[in-house]
PDBML (XML) file of the C-alpha atoms, coordinates in Angstrom:
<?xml version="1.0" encoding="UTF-8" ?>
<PDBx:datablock datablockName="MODEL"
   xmlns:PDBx="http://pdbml.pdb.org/schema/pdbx-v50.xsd"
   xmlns:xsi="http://www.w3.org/2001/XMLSchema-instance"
   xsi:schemaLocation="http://pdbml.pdb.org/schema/pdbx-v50.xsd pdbx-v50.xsd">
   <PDBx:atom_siteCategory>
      <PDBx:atom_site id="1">
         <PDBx:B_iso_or_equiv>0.00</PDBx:B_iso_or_equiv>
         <PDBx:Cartn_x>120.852</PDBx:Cartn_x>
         <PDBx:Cartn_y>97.694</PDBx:Cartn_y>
         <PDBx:Cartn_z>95.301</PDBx:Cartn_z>
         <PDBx:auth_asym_id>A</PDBx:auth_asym_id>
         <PDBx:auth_atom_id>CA</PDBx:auth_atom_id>
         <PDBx:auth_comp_id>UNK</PDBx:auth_comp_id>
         <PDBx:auth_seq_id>1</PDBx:auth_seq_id>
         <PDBx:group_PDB>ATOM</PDBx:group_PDB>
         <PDBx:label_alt_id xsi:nil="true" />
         <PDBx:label_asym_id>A</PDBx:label_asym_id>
         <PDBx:label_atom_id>CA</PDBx:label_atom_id>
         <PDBx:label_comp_id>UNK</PDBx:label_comp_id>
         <PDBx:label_entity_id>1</PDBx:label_entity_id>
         <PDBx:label_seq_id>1</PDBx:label_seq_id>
         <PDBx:occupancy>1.00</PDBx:occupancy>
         <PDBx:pdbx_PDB_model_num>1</PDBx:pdbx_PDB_model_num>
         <PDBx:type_symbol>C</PDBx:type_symbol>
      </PDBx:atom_site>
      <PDBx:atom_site id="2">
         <PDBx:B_iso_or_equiv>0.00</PDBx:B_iso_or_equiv>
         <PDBx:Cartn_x>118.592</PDBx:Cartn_x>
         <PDBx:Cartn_y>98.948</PDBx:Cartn_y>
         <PDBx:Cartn_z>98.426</PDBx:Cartn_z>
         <PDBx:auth_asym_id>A</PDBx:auth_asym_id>
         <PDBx:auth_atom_id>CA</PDBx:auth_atom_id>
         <PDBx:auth_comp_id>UNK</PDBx:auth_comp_id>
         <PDBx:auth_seq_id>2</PDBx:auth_seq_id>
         <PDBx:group_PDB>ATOM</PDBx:group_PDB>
         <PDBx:label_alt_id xsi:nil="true" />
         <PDBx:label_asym_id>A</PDBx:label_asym_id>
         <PDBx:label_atom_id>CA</PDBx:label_atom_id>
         <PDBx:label_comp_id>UNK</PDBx:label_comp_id>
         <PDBx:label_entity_id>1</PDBx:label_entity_id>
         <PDBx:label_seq_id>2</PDBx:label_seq_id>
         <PDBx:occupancy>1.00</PDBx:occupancy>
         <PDBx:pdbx_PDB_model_num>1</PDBx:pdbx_PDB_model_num>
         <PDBx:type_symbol>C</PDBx:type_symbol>
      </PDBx:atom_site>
      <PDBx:atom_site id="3">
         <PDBx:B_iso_or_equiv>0.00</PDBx:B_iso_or_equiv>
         <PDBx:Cartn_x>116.233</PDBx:Cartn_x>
         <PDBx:Cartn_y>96.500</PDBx:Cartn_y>
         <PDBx:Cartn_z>97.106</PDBx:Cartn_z>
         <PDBx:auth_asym_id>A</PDBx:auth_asym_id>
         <PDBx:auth_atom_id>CA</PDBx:auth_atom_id>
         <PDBx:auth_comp_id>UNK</PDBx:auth_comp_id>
         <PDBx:auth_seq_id>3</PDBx:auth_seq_id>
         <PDBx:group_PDB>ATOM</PDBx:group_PDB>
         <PDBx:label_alt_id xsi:nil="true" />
         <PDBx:label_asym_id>A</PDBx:label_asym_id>
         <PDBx:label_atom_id>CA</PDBx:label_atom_id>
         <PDBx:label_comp_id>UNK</PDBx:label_comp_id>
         <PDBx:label_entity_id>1</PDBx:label_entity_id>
         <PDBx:label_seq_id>3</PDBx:label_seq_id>
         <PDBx:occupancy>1.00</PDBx:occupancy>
         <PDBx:pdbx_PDB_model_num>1</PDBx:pdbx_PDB_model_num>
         <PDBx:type_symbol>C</PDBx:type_symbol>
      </PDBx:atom_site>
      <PDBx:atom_site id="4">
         <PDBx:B_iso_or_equiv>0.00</PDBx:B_iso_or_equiv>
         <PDBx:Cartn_x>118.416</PDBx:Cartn_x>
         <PDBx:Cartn_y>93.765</PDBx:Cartn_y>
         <PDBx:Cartn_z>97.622</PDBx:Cartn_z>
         <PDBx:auth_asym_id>A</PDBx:auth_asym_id>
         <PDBx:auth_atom_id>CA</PDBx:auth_atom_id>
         <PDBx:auth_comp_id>UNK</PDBx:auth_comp_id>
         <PDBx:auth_seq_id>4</PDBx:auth_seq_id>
         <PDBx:group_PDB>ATOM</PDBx:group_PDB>
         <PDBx:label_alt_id xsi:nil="true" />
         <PDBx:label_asym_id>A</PDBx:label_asym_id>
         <PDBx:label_atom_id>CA</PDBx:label_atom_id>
         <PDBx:label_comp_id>UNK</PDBx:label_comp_id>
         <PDBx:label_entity_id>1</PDBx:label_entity_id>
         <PDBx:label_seq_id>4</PDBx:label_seq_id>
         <PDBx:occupancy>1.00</PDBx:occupancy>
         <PDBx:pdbx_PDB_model_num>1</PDBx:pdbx_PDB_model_num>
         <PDBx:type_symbol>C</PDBx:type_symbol>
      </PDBx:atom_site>
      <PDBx:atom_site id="5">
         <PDBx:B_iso_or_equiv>0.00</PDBx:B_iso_or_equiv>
         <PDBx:Cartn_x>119.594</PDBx:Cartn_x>
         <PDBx:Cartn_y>94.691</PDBx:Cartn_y>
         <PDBx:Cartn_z>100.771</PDBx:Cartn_z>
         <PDBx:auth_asym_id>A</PDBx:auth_asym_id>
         <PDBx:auth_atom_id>CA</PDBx:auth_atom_id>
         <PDBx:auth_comp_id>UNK</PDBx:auth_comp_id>
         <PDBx:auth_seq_id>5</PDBx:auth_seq_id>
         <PDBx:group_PDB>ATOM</PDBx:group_PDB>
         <PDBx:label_alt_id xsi:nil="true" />
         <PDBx:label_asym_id>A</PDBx:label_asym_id>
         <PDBx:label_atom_id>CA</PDBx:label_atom_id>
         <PDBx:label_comp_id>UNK</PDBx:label_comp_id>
         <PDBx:label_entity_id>1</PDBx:label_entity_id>
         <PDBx:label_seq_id>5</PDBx:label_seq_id>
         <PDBx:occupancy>1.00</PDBx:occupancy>
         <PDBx:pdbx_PDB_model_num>1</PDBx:pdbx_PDB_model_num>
         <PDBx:type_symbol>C</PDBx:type_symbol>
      </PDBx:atom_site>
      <PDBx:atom_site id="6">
         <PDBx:B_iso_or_equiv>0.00</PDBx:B_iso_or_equiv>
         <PDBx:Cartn_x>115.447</PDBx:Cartn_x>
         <PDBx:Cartn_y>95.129</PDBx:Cartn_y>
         <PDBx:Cartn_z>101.718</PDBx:Cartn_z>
         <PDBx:auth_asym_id>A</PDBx:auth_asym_id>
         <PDBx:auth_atom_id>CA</PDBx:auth_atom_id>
         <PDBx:auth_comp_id>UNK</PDBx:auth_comp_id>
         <PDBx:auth_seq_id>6</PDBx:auth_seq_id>
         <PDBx:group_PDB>ATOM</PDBx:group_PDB>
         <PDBx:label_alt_id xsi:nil="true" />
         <PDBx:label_asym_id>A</PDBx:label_asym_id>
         <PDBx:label_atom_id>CA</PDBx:label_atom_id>
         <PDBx:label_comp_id>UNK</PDBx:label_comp_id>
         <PDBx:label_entity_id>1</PDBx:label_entity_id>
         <PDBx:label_seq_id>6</PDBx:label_seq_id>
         <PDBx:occupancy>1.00</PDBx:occupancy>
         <PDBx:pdbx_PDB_model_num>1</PDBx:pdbx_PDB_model_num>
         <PDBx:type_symbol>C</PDBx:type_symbol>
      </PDBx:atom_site>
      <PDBx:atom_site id="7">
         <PDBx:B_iso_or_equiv>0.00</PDBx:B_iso_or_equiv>
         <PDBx:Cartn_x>114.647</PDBx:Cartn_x>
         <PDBx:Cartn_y>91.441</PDBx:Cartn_y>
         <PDBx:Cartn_z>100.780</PDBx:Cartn_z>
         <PDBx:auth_asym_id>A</PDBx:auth_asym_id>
         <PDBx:auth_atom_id>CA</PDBx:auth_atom_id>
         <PDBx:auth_comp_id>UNK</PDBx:auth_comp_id>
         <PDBx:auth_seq_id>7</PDBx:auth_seq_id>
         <PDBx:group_PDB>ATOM</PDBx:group_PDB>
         <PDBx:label_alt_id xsi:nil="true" />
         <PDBx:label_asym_id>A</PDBx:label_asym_id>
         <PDBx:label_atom_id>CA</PDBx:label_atom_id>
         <PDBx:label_comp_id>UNK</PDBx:label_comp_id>
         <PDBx:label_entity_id>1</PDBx:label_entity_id>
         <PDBx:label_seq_id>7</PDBx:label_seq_id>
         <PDBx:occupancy>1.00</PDBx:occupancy>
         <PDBx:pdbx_PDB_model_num>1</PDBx:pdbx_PDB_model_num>
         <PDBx:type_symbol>C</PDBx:type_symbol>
      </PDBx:atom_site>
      <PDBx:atom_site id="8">
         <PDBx:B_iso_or_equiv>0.00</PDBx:B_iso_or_equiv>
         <PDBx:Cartn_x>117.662</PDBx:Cartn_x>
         <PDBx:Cartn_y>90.002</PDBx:Cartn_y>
         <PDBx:Cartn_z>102.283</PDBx:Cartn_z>
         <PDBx:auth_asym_id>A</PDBx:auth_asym_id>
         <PDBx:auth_atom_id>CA</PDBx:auth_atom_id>
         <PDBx:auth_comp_id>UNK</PDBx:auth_comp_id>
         <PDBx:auth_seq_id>8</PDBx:auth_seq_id>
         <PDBx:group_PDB>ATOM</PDBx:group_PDB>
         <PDBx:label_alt_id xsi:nil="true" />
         <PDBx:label_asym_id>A</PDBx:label_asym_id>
         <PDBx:label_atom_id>CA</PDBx:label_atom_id>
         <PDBx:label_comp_id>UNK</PDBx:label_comp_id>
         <PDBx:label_entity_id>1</PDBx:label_entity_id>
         <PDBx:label_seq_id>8</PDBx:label_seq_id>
         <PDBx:occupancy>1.00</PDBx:occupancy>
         <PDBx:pdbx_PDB_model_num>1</PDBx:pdbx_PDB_model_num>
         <PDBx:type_symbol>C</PDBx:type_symbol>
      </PDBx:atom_site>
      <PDBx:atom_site id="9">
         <PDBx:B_iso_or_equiv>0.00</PDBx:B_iso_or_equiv>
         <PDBx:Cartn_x>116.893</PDBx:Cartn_x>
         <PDBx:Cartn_y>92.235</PDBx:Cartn_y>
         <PDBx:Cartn_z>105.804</PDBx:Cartn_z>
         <PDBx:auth_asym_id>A</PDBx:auth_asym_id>
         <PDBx:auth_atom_id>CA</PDBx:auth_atom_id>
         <PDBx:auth_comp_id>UNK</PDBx:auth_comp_id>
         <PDBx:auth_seq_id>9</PDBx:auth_seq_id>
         <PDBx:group_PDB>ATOM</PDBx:group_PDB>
         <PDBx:label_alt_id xsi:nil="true" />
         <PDBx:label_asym_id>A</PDBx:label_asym_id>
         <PDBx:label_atom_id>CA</PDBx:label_atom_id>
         <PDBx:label_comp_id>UNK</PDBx:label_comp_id>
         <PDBx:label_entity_id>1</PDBx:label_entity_id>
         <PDBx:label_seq_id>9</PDBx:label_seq_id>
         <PDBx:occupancy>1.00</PDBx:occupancy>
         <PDBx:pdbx_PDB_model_num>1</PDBx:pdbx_PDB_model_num>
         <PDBx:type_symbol>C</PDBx:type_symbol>
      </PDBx:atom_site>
      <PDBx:atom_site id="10">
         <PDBx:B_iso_or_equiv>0.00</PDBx:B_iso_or_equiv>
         <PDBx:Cartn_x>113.362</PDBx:Cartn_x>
         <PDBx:Cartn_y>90.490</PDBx:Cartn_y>
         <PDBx:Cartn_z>105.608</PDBx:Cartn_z>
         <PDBx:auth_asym_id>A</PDBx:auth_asym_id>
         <PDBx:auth_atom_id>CA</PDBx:auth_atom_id>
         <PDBx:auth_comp_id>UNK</PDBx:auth_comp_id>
         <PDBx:auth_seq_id>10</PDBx:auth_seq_id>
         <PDBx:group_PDB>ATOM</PDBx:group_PDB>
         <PDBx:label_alt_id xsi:nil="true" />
         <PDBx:label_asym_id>A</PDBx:label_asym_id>
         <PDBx:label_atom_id>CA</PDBx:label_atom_id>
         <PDBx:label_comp_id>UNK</PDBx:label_comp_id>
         <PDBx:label_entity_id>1</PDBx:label_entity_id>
         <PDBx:label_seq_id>10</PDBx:label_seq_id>
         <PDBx:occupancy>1.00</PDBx:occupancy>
         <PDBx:pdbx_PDB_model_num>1</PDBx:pdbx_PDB_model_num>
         <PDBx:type_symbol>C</PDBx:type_symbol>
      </PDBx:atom_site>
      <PDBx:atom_site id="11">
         <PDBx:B_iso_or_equiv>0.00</PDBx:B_iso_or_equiv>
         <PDBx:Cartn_x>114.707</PDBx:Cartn_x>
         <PDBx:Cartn_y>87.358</PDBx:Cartn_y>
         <PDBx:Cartn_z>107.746</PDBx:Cartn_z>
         <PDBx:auth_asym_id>A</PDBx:auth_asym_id>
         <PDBx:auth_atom_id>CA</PDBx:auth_atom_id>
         <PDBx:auth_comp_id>UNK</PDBx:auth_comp_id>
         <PDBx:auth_seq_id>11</PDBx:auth_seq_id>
         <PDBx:group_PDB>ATOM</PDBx:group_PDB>
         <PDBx:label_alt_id xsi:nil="true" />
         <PDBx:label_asym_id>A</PDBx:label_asym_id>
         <PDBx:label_atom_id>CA</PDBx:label_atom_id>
         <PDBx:label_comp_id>UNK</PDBx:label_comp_id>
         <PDBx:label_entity_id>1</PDBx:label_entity_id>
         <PDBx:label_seq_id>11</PDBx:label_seq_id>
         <PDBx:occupancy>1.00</PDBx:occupancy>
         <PDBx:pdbx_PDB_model_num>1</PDBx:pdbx_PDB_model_num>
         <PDBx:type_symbol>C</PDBx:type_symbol>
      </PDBx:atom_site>
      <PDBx:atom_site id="12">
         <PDBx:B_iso_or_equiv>0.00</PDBx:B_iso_or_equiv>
         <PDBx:Cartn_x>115.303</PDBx:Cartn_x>
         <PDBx:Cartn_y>89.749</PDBx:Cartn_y>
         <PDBx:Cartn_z>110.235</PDBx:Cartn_z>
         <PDBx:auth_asym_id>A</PDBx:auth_asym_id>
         <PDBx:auth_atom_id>CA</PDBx:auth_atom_id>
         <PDBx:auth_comp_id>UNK</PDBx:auth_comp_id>
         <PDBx:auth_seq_id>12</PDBx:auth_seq_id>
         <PDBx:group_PDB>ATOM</PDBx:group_PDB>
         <PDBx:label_alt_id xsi:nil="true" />
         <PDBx:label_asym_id>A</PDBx:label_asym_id>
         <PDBx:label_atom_id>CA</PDBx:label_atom_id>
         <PDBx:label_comp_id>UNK</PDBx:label_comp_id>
         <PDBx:label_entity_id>1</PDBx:label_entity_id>
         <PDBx:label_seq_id>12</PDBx:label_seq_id>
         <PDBx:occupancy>1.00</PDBx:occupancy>
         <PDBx:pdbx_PDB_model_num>1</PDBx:pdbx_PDB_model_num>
         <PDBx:type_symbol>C</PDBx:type_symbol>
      </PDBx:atom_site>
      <PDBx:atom_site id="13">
         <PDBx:B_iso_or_equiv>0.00</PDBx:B_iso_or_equiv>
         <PDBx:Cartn_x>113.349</PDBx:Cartn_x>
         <PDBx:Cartn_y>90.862</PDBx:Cartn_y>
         <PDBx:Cartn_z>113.110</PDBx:Cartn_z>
         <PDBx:auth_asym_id>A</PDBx:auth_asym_id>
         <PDBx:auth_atom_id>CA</PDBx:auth_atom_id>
         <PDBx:auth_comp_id>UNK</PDBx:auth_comp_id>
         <PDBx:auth_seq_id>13</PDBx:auth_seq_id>
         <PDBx:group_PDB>ATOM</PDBx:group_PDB>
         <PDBx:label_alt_id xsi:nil="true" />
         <PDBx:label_asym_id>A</PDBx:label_asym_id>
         <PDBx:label_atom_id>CA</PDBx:label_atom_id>
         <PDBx:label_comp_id>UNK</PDBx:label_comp_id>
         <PDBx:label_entity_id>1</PDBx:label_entity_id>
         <PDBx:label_seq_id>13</PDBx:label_seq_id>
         <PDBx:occupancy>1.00</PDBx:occupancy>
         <PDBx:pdbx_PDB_model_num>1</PDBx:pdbx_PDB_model_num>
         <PDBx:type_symbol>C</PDBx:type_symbol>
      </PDBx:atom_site>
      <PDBx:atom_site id="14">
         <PDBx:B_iso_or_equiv>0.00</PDBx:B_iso_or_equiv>
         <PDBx:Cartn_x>112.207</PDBx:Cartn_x>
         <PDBx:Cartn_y>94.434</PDBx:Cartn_y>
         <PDBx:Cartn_z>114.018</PDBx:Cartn_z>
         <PDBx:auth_asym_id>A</PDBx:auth_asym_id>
         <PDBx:auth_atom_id>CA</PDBx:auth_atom_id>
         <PDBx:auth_comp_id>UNK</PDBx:auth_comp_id>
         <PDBx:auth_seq_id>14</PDBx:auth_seq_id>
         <PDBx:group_PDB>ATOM</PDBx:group_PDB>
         <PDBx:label_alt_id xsi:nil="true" />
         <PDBx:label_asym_id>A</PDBx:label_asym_id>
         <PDBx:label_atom_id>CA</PDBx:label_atom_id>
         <PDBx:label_comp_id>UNK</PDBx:label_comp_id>
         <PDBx:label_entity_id>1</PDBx:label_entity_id>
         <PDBx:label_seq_id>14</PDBx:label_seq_id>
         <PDBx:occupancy>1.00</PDBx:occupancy>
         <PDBx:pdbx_PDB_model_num>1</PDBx:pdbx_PDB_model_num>
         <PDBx:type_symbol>C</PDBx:type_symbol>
      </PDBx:atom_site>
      <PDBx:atom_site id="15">
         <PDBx:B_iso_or_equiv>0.00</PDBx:B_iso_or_equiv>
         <PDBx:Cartn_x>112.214</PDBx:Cartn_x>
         <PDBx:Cartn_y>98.284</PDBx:Cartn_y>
         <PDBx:Cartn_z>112.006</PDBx:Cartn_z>
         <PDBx:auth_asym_id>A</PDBx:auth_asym_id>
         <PDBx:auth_atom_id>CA</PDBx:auth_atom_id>
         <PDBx:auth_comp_id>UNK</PDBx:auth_comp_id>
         <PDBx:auth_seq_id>15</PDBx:auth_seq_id>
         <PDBx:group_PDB>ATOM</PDBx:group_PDB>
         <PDBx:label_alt_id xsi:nil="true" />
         <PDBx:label_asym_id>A</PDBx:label_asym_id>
         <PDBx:label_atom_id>CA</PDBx:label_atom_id>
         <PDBx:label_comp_id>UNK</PDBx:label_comp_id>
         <PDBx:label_entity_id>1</PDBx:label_entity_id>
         <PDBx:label_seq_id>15</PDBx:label_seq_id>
         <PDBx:occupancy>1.00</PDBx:occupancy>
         <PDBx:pdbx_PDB_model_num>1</PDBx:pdbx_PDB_model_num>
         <PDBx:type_symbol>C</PDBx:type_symbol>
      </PDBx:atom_site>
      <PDBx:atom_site id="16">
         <PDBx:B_iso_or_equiv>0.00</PDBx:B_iso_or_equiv>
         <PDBx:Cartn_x>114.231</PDBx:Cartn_x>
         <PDBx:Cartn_y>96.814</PDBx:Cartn_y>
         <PDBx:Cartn_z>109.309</PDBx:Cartn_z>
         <PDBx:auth_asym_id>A</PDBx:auth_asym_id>
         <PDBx:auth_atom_id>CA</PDBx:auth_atom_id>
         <PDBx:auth_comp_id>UNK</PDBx:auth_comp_id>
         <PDBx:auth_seq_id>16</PDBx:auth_seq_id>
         <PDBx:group_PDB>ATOM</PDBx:group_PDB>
         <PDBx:label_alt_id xsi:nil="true" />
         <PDBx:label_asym_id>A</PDBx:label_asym_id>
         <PDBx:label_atom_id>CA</PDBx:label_atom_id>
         <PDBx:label_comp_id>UNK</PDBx:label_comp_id>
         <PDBx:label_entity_id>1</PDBx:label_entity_id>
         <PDBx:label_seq_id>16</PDBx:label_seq_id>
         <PDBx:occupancy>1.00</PDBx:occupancy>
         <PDBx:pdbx_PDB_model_num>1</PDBx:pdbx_PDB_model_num>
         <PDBx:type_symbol>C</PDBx:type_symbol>
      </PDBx:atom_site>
      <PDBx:atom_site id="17">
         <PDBx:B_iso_or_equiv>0.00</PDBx:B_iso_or_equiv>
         <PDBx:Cartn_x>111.388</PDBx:Cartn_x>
         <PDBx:Cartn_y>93.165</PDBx:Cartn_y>
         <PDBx:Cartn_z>109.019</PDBx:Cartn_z>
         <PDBx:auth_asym_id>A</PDBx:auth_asym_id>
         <PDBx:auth_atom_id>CA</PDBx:auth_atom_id>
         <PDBx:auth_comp_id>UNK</PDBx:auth_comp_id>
         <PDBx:auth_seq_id>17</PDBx:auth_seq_id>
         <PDBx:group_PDB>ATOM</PDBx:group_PDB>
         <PDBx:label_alt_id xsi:nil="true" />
         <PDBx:label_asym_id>A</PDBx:label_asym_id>
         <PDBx:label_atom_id>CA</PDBx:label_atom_id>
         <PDBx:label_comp_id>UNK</PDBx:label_comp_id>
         <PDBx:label_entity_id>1</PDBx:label_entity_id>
         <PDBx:label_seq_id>17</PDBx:label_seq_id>
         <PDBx:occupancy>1.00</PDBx:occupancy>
         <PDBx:pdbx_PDB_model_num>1</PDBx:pdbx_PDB_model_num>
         <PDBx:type_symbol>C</PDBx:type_symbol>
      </PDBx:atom_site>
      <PDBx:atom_site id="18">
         <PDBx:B_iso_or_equiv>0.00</PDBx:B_iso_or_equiv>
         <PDBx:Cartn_x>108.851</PDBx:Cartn_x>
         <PDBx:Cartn_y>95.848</PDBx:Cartn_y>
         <PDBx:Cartn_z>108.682</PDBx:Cartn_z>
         <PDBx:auth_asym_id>A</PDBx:auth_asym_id>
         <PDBx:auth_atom_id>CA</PDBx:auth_atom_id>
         <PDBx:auth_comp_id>UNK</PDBx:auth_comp_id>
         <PDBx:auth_seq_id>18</PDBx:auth_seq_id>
         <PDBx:group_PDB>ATOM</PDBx:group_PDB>
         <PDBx:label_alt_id xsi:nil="true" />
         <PDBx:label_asym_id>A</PDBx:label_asym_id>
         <PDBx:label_atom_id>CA</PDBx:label_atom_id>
         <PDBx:label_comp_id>UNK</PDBx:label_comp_id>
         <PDBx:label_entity_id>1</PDBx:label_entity_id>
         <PDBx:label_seq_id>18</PDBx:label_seq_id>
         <PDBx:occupancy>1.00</PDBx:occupancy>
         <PDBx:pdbx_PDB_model_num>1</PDBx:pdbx_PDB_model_num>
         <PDBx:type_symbol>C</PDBx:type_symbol>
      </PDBx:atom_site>
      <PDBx:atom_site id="19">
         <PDBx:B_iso_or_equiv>0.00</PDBx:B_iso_or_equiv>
         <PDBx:Cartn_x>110.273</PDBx:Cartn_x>
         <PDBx:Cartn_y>97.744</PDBx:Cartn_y>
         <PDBx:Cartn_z>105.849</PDBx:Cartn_z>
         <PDBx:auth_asym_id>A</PDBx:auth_asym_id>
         <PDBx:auth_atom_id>CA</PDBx:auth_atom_id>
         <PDBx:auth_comp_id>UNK</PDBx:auth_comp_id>
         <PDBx:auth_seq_id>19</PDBx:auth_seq_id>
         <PDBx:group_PDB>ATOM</PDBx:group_PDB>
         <PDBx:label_alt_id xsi:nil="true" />
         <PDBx:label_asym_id>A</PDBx:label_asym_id>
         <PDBx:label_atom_id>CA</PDBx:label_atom_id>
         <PDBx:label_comp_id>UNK</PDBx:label_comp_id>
         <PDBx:label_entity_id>1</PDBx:label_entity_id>
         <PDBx:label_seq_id>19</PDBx:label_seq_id>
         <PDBx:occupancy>1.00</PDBx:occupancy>
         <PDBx:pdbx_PDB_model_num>1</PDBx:pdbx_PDB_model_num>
         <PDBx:type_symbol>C</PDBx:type_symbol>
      </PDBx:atom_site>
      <PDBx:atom_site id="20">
         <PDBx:B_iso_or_equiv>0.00</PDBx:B_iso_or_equiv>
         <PDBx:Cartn_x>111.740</PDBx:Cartn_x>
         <PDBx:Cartn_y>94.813</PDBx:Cartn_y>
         <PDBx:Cartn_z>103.694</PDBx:Cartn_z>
         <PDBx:auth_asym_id>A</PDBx:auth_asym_id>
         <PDBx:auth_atom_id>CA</PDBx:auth_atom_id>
         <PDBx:auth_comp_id>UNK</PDBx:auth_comp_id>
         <PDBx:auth_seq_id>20</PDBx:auth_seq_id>
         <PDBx:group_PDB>ATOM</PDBx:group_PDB>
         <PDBx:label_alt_id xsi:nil="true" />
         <PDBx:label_asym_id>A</PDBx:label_asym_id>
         <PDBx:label_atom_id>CA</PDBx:label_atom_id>
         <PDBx:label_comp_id>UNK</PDBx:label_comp_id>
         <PDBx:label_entity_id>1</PDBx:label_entity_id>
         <PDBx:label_seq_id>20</PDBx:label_seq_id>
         <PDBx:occupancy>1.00</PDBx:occupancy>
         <PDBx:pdbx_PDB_model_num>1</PDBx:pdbx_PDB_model_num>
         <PDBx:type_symbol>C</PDBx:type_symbol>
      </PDBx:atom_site>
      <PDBx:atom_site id="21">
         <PDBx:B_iso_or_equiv>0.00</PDBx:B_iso_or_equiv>
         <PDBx:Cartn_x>107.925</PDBx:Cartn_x>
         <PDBx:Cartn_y>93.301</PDBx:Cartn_y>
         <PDBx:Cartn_z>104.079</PDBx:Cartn_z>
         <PDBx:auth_asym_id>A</PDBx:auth_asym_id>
         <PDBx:auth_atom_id>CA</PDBx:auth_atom_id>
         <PDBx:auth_comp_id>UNK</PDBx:auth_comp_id>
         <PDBx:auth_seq_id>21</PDBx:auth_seq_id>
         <PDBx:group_PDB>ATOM</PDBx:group_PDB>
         <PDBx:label_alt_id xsi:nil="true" />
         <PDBx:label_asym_id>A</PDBx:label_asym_id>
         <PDBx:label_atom_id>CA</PDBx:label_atom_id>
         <PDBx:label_comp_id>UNK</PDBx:label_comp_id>
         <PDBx:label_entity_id>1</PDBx:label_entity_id>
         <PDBx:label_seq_id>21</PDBx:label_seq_id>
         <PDBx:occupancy>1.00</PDBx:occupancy>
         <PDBx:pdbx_PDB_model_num>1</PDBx:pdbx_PDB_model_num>
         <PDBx:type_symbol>C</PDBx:type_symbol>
      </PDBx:atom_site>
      <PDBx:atom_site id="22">
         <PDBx:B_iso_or_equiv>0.00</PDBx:B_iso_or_equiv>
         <PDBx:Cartn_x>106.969</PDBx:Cartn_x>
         <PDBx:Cartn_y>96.605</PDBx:Cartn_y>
         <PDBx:Cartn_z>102.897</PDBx:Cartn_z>
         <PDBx:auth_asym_id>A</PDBx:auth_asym_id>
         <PDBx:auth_atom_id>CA</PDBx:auth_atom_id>
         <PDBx:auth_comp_id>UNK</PDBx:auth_comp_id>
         <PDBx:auth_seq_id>22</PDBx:auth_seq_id>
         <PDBx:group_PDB>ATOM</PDBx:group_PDB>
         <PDBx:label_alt_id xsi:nil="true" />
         <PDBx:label_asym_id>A</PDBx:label_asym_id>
         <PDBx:label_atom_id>CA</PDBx:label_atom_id>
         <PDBx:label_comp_id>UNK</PDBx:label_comp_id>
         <PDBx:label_entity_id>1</PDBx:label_entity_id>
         <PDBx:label_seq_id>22</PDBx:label_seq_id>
         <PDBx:occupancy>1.00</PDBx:occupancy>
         <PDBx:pdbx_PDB_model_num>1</PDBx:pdbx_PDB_model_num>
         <PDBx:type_symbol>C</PDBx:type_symbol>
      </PDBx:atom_site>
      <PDBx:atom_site id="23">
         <PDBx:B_iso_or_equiv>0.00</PDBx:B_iso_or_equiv>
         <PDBx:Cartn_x>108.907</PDBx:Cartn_x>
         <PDBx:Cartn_y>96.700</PDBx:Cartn_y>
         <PDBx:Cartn_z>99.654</PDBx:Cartn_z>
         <PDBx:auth_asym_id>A</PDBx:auth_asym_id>
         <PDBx:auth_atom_id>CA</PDBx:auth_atom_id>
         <PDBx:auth_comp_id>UNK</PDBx:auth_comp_id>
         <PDBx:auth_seq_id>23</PDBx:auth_seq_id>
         <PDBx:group_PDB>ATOM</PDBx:group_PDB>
         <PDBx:label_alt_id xsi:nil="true" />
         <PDBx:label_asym_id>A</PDBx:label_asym_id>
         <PDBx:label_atom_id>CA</PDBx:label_atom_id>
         <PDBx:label_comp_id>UNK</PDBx:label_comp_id>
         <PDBx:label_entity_id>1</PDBx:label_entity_id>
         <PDBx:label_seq_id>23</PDBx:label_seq_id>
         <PDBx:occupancy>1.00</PDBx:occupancy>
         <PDBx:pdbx_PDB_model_num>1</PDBx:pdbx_PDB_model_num>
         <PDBx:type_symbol>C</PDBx:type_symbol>
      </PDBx:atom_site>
      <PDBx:atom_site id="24">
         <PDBx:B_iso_or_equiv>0.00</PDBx:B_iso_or_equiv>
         <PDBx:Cartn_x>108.344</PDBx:Cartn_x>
         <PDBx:Cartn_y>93.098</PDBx:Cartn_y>
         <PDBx:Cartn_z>99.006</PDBx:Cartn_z>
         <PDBx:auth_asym_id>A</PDBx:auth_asym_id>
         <PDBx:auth_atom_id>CA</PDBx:auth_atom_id>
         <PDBx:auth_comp_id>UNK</PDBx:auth_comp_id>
         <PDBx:auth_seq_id>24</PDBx:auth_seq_id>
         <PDBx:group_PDB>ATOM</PDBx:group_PDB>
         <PDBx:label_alt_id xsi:nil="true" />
         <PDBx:label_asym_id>A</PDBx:label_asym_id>
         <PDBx:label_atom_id>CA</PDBx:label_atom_id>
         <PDBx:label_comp_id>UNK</PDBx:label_comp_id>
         <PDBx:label_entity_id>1</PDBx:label_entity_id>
         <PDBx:label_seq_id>24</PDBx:label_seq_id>
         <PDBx:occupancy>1.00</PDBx:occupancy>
         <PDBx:pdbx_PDB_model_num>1</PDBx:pdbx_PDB_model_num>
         <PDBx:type_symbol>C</PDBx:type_symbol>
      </PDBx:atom_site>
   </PDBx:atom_siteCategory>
</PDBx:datablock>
């Protein structure tokens, strides 16, 4: 579930962009 909600923060901008690229 986090991963989910990591990939579909990555169209975002900011802390949270950072992390979902992270996971990705």
């Amino acid at each position: 579930q986090s991963a989910g909600s990591a990939k579909r923060a990555a169209v975002s901008t900011g802390p949270g962009a950072c992390f979902a690229a992270s996971y990705a």
